[in-house]
PDB file of N, CA and C in Angstrom:
ATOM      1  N   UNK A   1     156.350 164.949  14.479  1.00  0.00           N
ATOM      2  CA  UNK A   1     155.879 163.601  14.536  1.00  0.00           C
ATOM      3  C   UNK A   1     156.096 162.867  13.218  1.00  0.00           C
ATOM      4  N   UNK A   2     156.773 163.161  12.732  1.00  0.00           N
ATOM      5  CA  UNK A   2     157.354 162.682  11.340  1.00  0.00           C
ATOM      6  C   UNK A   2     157.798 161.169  11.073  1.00  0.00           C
ATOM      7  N   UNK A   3     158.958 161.338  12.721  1.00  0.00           N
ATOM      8  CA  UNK A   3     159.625 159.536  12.583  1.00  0.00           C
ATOM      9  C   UNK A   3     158.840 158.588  12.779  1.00  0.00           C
ATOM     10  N   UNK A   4     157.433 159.005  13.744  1.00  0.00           N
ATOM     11  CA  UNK A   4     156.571 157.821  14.204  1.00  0.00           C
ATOM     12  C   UNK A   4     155.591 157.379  13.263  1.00  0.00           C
ATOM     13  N   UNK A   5     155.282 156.176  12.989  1.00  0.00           N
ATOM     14  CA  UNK A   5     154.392 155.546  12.334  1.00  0.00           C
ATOM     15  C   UNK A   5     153.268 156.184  12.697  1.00  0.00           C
ATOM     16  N   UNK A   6     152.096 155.993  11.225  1.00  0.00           N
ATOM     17  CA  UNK A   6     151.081 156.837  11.374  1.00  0.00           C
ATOM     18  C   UNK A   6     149.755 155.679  12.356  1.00  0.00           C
ATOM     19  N   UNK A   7     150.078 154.680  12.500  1.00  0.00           N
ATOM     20  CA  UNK A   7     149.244 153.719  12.756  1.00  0.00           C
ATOM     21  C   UNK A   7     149.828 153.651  14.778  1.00  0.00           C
ATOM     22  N   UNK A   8     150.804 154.297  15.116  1.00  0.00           N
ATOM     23  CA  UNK A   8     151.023 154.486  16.529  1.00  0.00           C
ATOM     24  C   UNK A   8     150.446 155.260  16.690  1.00  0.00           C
ATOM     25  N   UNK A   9     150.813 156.655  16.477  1.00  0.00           N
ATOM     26  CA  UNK A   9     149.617 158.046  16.403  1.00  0.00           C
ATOM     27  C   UNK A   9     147.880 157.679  16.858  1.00  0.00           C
ATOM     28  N   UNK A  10     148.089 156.766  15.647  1.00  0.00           N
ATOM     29  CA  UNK A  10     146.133 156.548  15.873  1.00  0.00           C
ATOM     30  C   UNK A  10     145.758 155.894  16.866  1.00  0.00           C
ATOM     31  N   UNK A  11     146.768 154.951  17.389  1.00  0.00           N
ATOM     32  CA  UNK A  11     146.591 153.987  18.462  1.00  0.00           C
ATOM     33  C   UNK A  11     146.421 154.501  19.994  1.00  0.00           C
ATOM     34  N   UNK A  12     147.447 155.409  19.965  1.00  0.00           N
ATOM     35  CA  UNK A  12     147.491 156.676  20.768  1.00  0.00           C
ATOM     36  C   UNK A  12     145.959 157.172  21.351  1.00  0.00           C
ATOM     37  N   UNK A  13     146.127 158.563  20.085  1.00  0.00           N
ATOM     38  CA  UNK A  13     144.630 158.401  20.137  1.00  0.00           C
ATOM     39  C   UNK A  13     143.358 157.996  20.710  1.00  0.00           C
ATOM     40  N   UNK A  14     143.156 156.785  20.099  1.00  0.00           N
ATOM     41  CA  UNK A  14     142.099 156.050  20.171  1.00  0.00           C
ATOM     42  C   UNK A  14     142.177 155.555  21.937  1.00  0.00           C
ATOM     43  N   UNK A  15     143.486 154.973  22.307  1.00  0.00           N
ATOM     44  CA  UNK A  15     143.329 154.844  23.705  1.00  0.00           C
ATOM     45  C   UNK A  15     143.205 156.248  24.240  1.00  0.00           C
ATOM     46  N   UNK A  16     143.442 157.414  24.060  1.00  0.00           N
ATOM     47  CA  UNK A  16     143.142 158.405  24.873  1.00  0.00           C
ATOM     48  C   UNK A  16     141.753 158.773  24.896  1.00  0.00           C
ATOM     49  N   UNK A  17     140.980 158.516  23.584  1.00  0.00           N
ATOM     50  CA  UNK A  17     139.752 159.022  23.729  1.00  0.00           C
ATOM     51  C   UNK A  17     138.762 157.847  24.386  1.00  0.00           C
ATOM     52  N   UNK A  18     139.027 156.713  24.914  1.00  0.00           N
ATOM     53  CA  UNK A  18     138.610 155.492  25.435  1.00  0.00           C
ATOM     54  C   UNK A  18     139.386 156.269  27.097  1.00  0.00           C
ATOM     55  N   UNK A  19     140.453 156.584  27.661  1.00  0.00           N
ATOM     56  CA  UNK A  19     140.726 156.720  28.789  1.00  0.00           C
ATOM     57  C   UNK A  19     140.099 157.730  29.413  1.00  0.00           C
ATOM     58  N   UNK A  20     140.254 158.484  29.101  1.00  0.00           N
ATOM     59  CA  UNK A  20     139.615 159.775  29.793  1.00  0.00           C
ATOM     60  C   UNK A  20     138.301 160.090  29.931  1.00  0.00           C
ATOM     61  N   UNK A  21     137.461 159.490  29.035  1.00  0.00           N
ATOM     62  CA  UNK A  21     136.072 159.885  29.188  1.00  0.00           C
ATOM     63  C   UNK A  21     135.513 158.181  30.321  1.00  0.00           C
ATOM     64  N   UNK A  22     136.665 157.062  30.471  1.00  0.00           N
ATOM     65  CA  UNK A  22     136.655 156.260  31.557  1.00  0.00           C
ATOM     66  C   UNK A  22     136.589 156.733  32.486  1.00  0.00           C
ATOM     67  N   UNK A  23     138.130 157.407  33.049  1.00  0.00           N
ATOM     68  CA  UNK A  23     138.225 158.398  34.064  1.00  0.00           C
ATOM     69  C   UNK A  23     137.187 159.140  34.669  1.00  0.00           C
ATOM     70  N   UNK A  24     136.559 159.779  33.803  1.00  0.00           N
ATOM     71  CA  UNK A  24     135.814 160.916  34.454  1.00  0.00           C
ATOM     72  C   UNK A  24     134.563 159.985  34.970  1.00  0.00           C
ATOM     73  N   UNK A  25     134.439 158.959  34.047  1.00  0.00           N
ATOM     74  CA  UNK A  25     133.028 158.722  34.451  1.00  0.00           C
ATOM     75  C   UNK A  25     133.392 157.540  35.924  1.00  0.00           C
ATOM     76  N   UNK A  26     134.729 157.195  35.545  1.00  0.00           N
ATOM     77  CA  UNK A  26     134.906 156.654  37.571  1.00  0.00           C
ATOM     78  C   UNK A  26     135.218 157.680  38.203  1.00  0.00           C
ATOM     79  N   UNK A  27     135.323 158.484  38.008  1.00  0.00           N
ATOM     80  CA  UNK A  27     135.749 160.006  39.202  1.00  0.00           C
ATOM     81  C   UNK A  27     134.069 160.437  39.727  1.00  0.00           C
ATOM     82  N   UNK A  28     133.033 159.820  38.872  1.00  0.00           N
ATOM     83  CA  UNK A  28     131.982 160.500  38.821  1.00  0.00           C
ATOM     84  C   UNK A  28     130.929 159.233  39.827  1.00  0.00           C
ATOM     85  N   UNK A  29     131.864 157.675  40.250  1.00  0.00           N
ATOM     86  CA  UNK A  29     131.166 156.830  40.773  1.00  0.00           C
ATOM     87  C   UNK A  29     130.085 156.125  40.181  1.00  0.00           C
ATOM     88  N   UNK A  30     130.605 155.940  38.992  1.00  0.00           N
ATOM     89  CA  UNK A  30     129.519 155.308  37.968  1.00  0.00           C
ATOM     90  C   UNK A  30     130.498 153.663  38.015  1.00  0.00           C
ATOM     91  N   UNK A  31     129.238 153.009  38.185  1.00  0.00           N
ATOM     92  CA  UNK A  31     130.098 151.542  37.987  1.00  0.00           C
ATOM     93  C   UNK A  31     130.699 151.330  37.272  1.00  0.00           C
ATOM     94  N   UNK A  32     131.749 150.136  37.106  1.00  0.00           N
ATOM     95  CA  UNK A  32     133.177 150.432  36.558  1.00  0.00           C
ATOM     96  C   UNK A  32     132.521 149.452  35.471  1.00  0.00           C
ATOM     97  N   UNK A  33     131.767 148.206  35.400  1.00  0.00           N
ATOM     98  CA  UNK A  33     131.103 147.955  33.909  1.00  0.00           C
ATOM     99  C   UNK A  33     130.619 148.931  33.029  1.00  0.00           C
ATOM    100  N   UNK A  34     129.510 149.584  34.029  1.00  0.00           N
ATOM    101  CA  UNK A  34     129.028 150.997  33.145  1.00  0.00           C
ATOM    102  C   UNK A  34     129.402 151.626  32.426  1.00  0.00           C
ATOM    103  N   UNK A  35     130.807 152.214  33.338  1.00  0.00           N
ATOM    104  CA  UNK A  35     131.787 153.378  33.064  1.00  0.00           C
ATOM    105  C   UNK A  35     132.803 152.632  31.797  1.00  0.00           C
ATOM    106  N   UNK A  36     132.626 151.665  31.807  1.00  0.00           N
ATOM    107  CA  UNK A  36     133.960 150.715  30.258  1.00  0.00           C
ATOM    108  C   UNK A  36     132.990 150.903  29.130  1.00  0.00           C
ATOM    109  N   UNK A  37     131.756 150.339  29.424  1.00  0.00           N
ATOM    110  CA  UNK A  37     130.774 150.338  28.493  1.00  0.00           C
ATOM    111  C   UNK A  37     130.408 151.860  27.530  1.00  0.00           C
ATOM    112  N   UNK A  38     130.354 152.364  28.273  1.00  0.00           N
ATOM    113  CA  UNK A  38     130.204 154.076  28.081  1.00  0.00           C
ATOM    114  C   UNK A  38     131.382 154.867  27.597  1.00  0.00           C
ATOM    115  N   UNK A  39     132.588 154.514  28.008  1.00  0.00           N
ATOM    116  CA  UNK A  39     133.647 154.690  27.326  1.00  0.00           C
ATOM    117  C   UNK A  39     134.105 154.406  26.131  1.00  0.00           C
ATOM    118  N   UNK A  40     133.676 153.379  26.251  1.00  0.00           N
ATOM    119  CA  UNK A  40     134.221 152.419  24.885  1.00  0.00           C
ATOM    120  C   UNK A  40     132.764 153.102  24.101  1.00  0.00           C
ATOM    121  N   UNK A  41     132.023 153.392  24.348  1.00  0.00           N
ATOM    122  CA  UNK A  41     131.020 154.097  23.090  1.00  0.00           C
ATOM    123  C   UNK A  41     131.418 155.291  22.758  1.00  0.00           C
ATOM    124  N   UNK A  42     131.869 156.069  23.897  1.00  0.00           N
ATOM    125  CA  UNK A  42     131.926 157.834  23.530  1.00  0.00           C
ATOM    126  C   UNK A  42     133.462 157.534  22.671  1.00  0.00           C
ATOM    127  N   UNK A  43     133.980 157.122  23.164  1.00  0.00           N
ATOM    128  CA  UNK A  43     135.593 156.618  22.515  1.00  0.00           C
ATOM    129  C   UNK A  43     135.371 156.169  21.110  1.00  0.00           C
ATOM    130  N   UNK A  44     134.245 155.332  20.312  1.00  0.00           N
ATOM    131  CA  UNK A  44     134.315 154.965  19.310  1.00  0.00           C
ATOM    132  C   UNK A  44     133.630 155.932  18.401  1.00  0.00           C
ATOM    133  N   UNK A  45     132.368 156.889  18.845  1.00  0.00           N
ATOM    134  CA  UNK A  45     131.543 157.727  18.619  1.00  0.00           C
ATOM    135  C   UNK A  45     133.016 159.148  18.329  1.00  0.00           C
ATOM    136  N   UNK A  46     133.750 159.139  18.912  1.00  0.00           N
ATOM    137  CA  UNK A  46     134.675 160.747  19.471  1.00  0.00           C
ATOM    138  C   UNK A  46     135.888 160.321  17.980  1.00  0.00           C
ATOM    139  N   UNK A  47     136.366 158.925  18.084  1.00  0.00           N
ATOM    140  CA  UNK A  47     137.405 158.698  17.309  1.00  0.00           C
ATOM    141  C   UNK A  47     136.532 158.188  15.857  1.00  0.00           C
ATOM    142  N   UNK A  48     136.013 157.929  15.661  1.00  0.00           N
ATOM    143  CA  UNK A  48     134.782 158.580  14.016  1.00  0.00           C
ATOM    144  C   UNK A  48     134.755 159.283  13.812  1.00  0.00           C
ATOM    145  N   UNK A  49     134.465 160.783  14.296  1.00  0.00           N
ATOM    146  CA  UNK A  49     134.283 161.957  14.057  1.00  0.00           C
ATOM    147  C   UNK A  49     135.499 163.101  14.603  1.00  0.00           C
ATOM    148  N   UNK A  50     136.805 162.713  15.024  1.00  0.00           N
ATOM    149  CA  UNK A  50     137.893 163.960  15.400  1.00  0.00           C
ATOM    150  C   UNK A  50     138.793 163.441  15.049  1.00  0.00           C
ATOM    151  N   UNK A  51     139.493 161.692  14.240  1.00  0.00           N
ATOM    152  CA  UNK A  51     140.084 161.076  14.264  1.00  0.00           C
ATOM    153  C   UNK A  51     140.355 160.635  12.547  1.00  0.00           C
ATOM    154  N   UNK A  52     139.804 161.484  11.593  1.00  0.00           N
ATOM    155  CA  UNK A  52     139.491 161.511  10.114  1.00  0.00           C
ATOM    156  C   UNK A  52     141.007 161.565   9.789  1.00  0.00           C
ATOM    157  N   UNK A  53     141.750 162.538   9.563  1.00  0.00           N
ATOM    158  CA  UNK A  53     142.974 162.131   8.926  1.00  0.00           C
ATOM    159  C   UNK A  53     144.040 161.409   9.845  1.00  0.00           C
ATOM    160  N   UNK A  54     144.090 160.976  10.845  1.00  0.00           N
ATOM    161  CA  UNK A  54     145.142 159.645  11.256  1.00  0.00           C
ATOM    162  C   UNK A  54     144.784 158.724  11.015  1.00  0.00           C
ATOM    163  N   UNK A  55     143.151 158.455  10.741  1.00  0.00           N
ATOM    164  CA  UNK A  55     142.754 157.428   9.954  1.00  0.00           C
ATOM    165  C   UNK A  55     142.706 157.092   8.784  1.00  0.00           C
ATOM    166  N   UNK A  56     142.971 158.277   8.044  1.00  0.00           N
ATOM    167  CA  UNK A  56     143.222 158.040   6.550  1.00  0.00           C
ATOM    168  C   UNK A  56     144.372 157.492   6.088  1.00  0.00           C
ATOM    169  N   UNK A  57     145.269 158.060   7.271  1.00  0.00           N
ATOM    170  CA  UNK A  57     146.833 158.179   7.294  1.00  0.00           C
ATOM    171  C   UNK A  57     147.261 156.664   6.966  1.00  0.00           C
ATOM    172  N   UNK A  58     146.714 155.929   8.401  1.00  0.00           N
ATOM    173  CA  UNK A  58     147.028 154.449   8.453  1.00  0.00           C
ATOM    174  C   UNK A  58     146.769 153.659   7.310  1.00  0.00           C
ATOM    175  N   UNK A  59     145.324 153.847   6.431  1.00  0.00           N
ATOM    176  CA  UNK A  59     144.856 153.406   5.703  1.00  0.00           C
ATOM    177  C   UNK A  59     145.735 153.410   4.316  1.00  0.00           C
ATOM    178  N   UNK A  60     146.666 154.984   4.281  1.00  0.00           N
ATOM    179  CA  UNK A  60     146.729 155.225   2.824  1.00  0.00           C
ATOM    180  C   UNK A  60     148.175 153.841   3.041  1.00  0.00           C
ATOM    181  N   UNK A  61     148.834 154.269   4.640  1.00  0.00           N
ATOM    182  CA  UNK A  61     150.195 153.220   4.736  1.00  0.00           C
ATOM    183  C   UNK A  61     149.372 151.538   4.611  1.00  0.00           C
ATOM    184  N   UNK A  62     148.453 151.362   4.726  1.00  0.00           N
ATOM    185  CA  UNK A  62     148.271 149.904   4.740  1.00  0.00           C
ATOM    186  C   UNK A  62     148.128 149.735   3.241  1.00  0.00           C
ATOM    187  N   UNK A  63     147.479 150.819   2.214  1.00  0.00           N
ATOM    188  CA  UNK A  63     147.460 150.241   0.886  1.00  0.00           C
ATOM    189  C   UNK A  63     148.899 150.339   0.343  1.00  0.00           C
ATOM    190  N   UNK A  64     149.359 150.976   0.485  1.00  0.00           N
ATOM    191  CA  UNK A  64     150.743 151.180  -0.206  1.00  0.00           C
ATOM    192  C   UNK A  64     151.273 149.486   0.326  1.00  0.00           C
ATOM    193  N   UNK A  65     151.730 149.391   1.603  1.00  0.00           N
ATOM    194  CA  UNK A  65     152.140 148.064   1.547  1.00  0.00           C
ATOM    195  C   UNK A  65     152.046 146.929   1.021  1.00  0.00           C
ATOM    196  N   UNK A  66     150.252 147.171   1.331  1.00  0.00           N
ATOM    197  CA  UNK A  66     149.625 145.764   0.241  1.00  0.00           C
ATOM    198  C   UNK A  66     150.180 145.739  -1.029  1.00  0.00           C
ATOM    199  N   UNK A  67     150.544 147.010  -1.719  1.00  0.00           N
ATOM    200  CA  UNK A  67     150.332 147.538  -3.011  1.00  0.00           C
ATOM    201  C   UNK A  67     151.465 147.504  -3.784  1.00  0.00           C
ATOM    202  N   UNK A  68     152.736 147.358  -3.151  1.00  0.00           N
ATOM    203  CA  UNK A  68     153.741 147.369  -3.593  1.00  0.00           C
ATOM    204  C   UNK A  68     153.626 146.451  -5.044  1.00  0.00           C
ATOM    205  N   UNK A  69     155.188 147.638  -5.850  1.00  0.00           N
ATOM    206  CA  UNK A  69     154.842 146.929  -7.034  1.00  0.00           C
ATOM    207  C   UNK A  69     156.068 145.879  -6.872  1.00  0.00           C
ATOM    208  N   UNK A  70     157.048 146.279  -6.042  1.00  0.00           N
ATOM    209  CA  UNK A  70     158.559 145.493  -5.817  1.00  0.00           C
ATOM    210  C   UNK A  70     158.326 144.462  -4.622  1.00  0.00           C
ATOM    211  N   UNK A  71     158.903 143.090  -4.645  1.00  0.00           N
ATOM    212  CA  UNK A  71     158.597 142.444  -2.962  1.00  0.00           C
ATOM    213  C   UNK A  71     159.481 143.453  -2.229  1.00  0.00           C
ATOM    214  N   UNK A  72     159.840 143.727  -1.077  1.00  0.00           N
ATOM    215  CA  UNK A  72     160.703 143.949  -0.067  1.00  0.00           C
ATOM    216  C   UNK A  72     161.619 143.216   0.293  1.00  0.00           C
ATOM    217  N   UNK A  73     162.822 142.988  -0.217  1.00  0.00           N
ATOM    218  CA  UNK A  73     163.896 142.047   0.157  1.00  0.00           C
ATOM    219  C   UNK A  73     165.319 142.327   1.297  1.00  0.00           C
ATOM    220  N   UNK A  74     165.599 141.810   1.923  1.00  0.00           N
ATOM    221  CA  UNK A  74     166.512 142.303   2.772  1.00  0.00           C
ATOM    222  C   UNK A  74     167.928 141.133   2.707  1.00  0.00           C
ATOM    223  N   UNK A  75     168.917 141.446   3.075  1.00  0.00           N
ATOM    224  CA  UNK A  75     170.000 140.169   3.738  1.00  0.00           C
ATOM    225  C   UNK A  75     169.792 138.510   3.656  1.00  0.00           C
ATOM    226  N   UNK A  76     168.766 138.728   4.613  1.00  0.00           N
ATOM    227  CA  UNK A  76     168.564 137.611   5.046  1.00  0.00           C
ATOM    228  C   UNK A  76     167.961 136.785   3.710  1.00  0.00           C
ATOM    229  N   UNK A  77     166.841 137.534   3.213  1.00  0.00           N
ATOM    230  CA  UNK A  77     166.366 136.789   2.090  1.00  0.00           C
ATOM    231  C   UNK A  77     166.895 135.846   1.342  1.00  0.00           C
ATOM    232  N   UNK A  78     168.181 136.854   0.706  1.00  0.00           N
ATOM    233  CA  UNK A  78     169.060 136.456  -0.389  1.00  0.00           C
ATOM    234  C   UNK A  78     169.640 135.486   0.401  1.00  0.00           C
ATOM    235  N   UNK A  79     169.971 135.294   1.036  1.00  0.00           N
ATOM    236  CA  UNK A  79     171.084 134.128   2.051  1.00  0.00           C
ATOM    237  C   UNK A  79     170.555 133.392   2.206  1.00  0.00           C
ATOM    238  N   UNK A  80     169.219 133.319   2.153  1.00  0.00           N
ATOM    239  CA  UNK A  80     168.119 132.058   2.489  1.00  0.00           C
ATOM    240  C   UNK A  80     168.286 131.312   1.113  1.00  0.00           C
ATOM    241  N   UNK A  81     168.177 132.324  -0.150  1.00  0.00           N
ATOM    242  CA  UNK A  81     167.323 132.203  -1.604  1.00  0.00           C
ATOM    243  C   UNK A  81     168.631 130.950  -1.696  1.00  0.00           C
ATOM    244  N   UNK A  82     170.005 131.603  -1.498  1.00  0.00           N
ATOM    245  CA  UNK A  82     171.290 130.944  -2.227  1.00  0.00           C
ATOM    246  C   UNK A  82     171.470 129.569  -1.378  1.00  0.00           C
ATOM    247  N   UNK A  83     171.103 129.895   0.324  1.00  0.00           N
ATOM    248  CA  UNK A  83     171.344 128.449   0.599  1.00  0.00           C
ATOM    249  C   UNK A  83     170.572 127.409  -0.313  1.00  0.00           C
ATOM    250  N   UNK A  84     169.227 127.566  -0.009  1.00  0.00           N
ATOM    251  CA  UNK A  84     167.934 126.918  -0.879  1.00  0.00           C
ATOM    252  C   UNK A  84     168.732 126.349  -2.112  1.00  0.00           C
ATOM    253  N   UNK A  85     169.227 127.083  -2.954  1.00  0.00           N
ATOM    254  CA  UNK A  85     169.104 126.965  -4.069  1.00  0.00           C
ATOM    255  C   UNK A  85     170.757 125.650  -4.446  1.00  0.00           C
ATOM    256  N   UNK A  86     171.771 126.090  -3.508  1.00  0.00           N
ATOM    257  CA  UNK A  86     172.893 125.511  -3.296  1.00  0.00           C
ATOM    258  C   UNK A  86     172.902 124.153  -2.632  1.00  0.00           C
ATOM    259  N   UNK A  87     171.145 123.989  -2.085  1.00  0.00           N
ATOM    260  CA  UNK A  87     170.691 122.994  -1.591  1.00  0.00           C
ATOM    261  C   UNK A  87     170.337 121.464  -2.604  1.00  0.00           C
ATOM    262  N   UNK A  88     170.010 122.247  -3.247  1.00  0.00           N
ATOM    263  CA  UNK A  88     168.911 122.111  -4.701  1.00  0.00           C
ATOM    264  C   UNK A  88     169.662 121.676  -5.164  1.00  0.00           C
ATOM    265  N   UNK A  89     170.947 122.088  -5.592  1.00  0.00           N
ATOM    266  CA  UNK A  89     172.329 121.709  -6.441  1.00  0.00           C
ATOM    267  C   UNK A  89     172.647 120.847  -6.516  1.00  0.00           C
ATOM    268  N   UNK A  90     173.210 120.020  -5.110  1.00  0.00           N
ATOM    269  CA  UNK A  90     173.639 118.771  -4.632  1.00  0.00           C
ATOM    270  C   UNK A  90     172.675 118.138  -4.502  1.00  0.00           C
ATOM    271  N   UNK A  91     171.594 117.999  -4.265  1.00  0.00           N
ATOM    272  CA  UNK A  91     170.352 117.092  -4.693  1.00  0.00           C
ATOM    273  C   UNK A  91     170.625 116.994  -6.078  1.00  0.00           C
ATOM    274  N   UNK A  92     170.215 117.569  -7.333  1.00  0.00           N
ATOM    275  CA  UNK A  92     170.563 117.065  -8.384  1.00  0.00           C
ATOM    276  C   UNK A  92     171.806 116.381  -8.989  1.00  0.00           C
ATOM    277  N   UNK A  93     172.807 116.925  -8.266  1.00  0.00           N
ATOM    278  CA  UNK A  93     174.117 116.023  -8.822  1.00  0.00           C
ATOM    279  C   UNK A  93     173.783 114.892  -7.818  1.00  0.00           C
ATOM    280  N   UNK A  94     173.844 114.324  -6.890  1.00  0.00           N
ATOM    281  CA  UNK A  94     173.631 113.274  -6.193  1.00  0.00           C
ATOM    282  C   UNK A  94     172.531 111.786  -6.807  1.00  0.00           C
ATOM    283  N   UNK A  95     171.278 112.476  -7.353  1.00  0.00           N
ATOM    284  CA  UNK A  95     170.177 111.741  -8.314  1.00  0.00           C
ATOM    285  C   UNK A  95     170.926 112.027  -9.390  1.00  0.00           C
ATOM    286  N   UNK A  96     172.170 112.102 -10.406  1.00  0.00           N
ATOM    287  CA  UNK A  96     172.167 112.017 -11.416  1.00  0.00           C
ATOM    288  C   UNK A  96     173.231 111.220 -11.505  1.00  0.00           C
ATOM    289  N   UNK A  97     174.148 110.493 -10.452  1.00  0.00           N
ATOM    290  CA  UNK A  97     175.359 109.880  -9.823  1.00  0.00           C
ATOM    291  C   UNK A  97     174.522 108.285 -10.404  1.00  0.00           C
ATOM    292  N   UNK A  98     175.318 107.496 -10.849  1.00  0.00           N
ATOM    293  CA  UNK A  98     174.974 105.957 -11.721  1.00  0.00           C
ATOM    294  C   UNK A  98     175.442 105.123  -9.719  1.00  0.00           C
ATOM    295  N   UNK A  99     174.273 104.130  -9.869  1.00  0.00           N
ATOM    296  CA  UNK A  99     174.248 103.564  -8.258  1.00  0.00           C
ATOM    297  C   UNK A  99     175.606 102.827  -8.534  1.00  0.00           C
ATOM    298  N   UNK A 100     175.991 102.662  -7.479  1.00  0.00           N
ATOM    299  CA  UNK A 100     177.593 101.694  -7.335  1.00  0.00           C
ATOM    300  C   UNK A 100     177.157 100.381  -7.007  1.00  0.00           C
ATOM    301  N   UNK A 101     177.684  99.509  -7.700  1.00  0.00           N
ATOM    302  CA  UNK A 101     177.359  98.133  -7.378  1.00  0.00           C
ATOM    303  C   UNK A 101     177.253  97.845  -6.014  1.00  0.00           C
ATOM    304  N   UNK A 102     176.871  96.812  -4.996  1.00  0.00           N
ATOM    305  CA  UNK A 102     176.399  96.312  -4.164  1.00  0.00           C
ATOM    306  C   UNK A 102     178.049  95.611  -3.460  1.00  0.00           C
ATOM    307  N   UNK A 103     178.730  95.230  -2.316  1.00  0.00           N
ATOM    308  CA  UNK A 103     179.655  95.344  -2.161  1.00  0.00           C
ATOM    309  C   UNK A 103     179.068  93.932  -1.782  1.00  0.00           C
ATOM    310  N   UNK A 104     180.369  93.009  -2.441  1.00  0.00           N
ATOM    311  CA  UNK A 104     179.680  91.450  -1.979  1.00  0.00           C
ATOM    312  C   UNK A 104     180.902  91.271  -1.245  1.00  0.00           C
ATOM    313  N   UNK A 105     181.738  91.142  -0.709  1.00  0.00           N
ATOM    314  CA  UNK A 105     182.980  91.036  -0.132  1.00  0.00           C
ATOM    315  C   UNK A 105     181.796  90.593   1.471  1.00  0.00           C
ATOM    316  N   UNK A 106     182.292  89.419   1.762  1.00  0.00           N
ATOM    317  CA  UNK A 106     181.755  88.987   3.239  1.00  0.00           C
ATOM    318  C   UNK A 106     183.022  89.302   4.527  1.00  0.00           C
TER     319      UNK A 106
END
């Protein structure tokens, strides 16, 4: 499980321990509000306490991201940065152009 993100894993997870203890409790004819309600507790109660390191996991990948000491730059960036900037260019030569007289010719 190496290639998959650690924050799918947990997601995983977390819906499995929310599905199955659903399941049983509609297999068991417990109303289906009941049975969500009750799920969604044993599910949050089950993934607190069996769910400690995929949760750390996600956490340590969300600080690192925040944390970066470099931005993340790709292709596109730079192609953006140079249009921008090539943009920028001709705006200044254009405002630095002396206005041309007014064309009186009728």
């Amino acid at each position: 499980m190496k290639g998959i993100p650690s924050w799918v894993i947990y997601s995983v997870l977390r819906l499995l321990l929310f599905a199955v203890p659903l399941a049983i409790l509609l297999i068991l004819r417990i109303d289906w509000w009941i049975a969500v309600i009750a799920a969604a507790l044993i599910g949050l109660c089950l993934s607190y306490i069996v769910l400690r390191k995929p949760r750390d996991a996600v956490a340590r990948d969300l600080y690192a991201v925040r944390h970066r000491t470099t931005p993340v730059t790709n292709a596109d960036d730079d192609s953006e940065d140079a249009a921008i900037d090539a943009a920028a260019d001709v705006h200044v030569d254009a405002s630095t152009e002396k206005p041309s007289a007014p064309d009186t010719r009728s």
